[in-house]
C-alpha atoms as a PDB file:
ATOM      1  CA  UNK A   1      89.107  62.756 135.042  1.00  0.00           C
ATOM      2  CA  UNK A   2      88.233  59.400 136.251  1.00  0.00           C
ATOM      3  CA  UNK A   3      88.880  56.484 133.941  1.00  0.00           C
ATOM      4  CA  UNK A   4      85.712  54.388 134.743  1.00  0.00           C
ATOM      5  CA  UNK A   5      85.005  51.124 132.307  1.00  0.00           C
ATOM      6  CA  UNK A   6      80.955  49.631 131.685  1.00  0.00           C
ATOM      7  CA  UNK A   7      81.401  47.077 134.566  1.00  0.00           C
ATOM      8  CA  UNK A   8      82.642  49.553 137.240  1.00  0.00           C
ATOM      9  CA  UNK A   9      79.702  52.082 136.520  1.00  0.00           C
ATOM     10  CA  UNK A  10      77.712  48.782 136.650  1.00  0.00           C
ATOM     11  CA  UNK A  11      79.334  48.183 140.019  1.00  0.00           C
ATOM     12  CA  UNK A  12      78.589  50.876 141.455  1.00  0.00           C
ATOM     13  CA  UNK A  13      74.766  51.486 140.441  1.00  0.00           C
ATOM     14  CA  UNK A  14      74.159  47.868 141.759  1.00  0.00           C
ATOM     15  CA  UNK A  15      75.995  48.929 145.068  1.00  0.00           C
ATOM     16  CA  UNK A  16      74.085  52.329 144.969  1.00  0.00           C
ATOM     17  CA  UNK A  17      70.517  50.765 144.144  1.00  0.00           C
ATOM     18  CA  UNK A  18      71.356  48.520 147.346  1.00  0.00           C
ATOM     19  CA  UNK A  19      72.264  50.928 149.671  1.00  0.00           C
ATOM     20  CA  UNK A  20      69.965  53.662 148.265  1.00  0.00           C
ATOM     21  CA  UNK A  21      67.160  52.159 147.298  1.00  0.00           C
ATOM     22  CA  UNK A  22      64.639  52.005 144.266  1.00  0.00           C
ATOM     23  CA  UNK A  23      62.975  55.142 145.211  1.00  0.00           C
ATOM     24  CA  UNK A  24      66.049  57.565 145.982  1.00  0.00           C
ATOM     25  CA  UNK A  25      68.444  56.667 143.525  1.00  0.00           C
ATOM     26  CA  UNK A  26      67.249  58.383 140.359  1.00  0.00           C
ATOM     27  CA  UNK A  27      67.448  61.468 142.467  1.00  0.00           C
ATOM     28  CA  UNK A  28      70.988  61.020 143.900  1.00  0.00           C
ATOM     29  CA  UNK A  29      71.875  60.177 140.519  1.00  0.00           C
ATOM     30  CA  UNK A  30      70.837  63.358 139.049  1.00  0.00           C
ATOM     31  CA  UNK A  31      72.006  65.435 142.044  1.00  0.00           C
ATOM     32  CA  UNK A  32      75.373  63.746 141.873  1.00  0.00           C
ATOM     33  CA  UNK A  33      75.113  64.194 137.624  1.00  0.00           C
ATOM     34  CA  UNK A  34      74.238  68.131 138.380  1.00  0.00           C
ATOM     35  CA  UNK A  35      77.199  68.678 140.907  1.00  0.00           C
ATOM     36  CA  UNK A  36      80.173  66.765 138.615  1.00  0.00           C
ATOM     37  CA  UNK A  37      78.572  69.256 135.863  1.00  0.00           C
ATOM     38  CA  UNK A  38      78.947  72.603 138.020  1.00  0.00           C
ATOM     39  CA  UNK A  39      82.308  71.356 138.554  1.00  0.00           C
ATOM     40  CA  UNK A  40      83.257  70.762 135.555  1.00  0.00           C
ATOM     41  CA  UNK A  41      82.006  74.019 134.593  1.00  0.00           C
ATOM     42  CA  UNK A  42      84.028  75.650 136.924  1.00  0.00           C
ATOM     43  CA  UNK A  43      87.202  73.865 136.178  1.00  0.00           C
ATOM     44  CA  UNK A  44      86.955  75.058 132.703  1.00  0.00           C
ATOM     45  CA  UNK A  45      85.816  78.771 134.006  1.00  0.00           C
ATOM     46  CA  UNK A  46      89.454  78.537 135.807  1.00  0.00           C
ATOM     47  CA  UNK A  47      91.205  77.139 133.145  1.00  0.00           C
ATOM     48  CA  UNK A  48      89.485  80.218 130.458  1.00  0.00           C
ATOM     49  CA  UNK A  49      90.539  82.996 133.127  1.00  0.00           C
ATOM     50  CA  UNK A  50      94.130  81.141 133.404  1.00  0.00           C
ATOM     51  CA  UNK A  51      94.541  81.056 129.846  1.00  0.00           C
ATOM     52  CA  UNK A  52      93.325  84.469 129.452  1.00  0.00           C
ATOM     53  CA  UNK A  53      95.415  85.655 132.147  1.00  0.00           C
ATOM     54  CA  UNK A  54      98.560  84.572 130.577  1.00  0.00           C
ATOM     55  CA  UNK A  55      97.827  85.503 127.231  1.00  0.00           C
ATOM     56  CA  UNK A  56      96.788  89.229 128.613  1.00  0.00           C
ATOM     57  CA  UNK A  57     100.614  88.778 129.885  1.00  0.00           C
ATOM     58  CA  UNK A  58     101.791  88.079 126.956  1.00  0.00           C
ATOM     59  CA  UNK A  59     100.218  90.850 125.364  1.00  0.00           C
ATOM     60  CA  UNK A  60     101.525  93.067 127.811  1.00  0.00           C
ATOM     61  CA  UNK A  61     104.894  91.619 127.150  1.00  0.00           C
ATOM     62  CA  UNK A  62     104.630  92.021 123.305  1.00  0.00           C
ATOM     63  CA  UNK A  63     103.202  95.577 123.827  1.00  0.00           C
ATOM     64  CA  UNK A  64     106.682  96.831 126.224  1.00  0.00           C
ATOM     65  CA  UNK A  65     108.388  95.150 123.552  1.00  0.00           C
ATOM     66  CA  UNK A  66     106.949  97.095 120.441  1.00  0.00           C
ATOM     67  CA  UNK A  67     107.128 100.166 122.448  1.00  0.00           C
ATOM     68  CA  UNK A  68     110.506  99.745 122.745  1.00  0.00           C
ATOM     69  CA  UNK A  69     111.141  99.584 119.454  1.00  0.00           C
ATOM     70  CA  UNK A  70     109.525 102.305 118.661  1.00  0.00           C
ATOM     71  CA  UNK A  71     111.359 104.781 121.348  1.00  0.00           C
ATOM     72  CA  UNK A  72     114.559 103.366 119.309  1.00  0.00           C
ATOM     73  CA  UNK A  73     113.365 103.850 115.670  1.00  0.00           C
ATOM     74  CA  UNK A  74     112.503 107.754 116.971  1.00  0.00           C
ATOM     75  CA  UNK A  75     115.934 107.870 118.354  1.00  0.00           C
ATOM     76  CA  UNK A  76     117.173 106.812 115.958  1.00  0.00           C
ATOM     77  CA  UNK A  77     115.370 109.203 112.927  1.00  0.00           C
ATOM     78  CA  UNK A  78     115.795 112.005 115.116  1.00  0.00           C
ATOM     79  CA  UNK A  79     119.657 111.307 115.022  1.00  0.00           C
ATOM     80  CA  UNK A  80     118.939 111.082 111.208  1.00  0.00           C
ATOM     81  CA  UNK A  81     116.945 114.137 111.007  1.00  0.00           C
ATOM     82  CA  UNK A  82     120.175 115.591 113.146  1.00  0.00           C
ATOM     83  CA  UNK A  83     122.618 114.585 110.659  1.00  0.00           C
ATOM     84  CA  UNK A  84     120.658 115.578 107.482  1.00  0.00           C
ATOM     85  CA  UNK A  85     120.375 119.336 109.288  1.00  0.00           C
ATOM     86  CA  UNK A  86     124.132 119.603 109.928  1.00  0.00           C
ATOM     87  CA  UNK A  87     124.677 118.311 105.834  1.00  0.00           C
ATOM     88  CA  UNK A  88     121.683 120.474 104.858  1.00  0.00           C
ATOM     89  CA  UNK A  89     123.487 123.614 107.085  1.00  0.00           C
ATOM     90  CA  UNK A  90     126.744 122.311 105.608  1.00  0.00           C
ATOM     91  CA  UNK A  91     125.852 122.503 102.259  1.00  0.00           C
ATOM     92  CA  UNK A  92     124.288 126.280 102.499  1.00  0.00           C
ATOM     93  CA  UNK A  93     127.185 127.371 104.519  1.00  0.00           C
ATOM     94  CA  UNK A  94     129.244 126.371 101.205  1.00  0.00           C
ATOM     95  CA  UNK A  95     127.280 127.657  98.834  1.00  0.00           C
ATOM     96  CA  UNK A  96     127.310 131.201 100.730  1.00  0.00           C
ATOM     97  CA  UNK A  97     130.992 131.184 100.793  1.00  0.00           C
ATOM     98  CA  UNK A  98     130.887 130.555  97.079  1.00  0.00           C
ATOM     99  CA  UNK A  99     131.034 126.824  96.801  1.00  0.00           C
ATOM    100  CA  UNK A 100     130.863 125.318  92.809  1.00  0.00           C
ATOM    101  CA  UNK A 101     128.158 123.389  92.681  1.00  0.00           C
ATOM    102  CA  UNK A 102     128.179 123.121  88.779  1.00  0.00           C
ATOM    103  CA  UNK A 103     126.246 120.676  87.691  1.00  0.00           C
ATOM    104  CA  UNK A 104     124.688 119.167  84.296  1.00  0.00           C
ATOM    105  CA  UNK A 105     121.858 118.293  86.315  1.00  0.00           C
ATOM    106  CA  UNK A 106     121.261 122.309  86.751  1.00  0.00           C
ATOM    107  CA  UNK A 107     119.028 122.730  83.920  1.00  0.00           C
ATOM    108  CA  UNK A 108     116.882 119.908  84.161  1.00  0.00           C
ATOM    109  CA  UNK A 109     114.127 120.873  86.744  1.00  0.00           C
ATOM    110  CA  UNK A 110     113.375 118.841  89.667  1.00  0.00           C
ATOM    111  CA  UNK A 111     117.043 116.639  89.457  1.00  0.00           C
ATOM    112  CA  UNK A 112     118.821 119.160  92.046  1.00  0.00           C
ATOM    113  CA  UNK A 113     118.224 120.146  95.438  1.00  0.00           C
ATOM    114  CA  UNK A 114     116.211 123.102  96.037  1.00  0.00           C
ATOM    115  CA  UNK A 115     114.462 122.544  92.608  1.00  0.00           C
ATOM    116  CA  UNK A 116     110.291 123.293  92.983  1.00  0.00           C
ATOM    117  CA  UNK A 117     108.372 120.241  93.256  1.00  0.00           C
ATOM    118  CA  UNK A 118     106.681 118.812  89.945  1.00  0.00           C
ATOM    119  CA  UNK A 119     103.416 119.104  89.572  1.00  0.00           C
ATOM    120  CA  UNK A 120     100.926 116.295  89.115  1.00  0.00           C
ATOM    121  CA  UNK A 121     100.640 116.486  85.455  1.00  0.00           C
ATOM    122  CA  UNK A 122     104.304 117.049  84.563  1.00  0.00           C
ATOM    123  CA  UNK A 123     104.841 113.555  86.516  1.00  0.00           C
ATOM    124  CA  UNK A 124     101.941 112.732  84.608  1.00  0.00           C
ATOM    125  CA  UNK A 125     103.417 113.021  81.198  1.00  0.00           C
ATOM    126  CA  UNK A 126     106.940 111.695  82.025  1.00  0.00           C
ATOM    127  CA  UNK A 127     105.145 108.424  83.116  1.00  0.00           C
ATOM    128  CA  UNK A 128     103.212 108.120  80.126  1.00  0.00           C
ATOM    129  CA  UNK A 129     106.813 109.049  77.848  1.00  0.00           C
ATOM    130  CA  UNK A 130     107.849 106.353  80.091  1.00  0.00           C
ATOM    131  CA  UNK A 131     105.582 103.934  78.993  1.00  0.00           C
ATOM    132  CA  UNK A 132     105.784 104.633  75.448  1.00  0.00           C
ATOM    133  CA  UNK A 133     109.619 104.092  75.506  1.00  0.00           C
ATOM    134  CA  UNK A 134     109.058 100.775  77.717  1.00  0.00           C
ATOM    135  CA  UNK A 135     106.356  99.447  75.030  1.00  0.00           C
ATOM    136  CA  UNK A 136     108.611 100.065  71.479  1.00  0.00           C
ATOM    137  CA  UNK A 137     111.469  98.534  73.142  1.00  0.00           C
ATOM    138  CA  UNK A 138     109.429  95.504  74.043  1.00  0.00           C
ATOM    139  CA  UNK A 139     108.442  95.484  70.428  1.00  0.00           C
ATOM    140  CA  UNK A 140     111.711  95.705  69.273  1.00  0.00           C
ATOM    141  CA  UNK A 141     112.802  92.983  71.817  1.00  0.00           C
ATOM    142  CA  UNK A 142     110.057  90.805  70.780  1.00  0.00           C
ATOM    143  CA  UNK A 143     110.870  91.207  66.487  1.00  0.00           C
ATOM    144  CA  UNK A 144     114.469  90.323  66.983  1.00  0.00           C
ATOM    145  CA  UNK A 145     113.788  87.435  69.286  1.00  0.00           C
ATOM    146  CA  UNK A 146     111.166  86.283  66.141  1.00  0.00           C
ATOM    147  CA  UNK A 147     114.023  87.025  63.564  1.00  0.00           C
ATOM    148  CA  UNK A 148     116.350  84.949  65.133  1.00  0.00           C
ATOM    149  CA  UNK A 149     114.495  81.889  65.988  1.00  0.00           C
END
């Protein structure tokens, strides 16, 4: 704000105390004191609602922007979906007209489309087969890398 030094501020409170007085400068002083105060209270009040302001816009901004990219990502699964209904129609059409769809994957459940779902424990076991298998080959891994140091 001001850039006031020790001997101005004395300066002025010997100019102040000689113009003023004794008696009425302690009160100027504080009335003066109370006033810079309020207005530096309200210069910051301004500055919060500025700030605030401009970061509500920005907001805004990053909101319309989000949005946006959200209207595309629909647009852009809804084409998906599209596509995936003309294959799925596609495929059904062929396999009505007698379409080969001979596959080795035909008698292992849940590896073909159309297949039910697995249930929870069928996943269940497969993950802990899965494991098993993981852990002997680690085993094995580990006893050869032994053997051949």
């Amino acid at each position: 704000m001001l850039d006031l030094g020790f001997t101005e501020l004395a300066l002025i409170a010997g100019v102040g105390l000689v113009v003023l007085g004794p008696q009425r400068l302690p009160v100027v002083t504080r009335t003066v004191g109370a006033l810079l105060g309020r207005a530096q209270r309200y210069v910051s009040d301004v500055k919060g609602d500025i700030q605030r302001q401009m970061d509500l816009e920005e907001l805004r901004k990053a909101q319309k922007a989000v949005s946006d990219i959200g209207q595309s990502i629909q647009s852009g699964v809804s084409s998906v979906e599209q596509e995936v209904q003309g294959v799925t129609q596609g495929l059904s059409g062929e396999t009505s007209t007698g379409g080969d769809f001979a596959s080795p994957f035909d008698s292992r459940a849940g590896l073909y489309l159309g297949a039910p779902p697995r249930s929870w424990t069928q996943e269940q076991a497969d993950q802990r087969v899965r494991d098993r298998l993981r852990n002997r080959l680690r085993k094995r891994y580990l006893t050869k890398k032994r053997q051949h140091e």
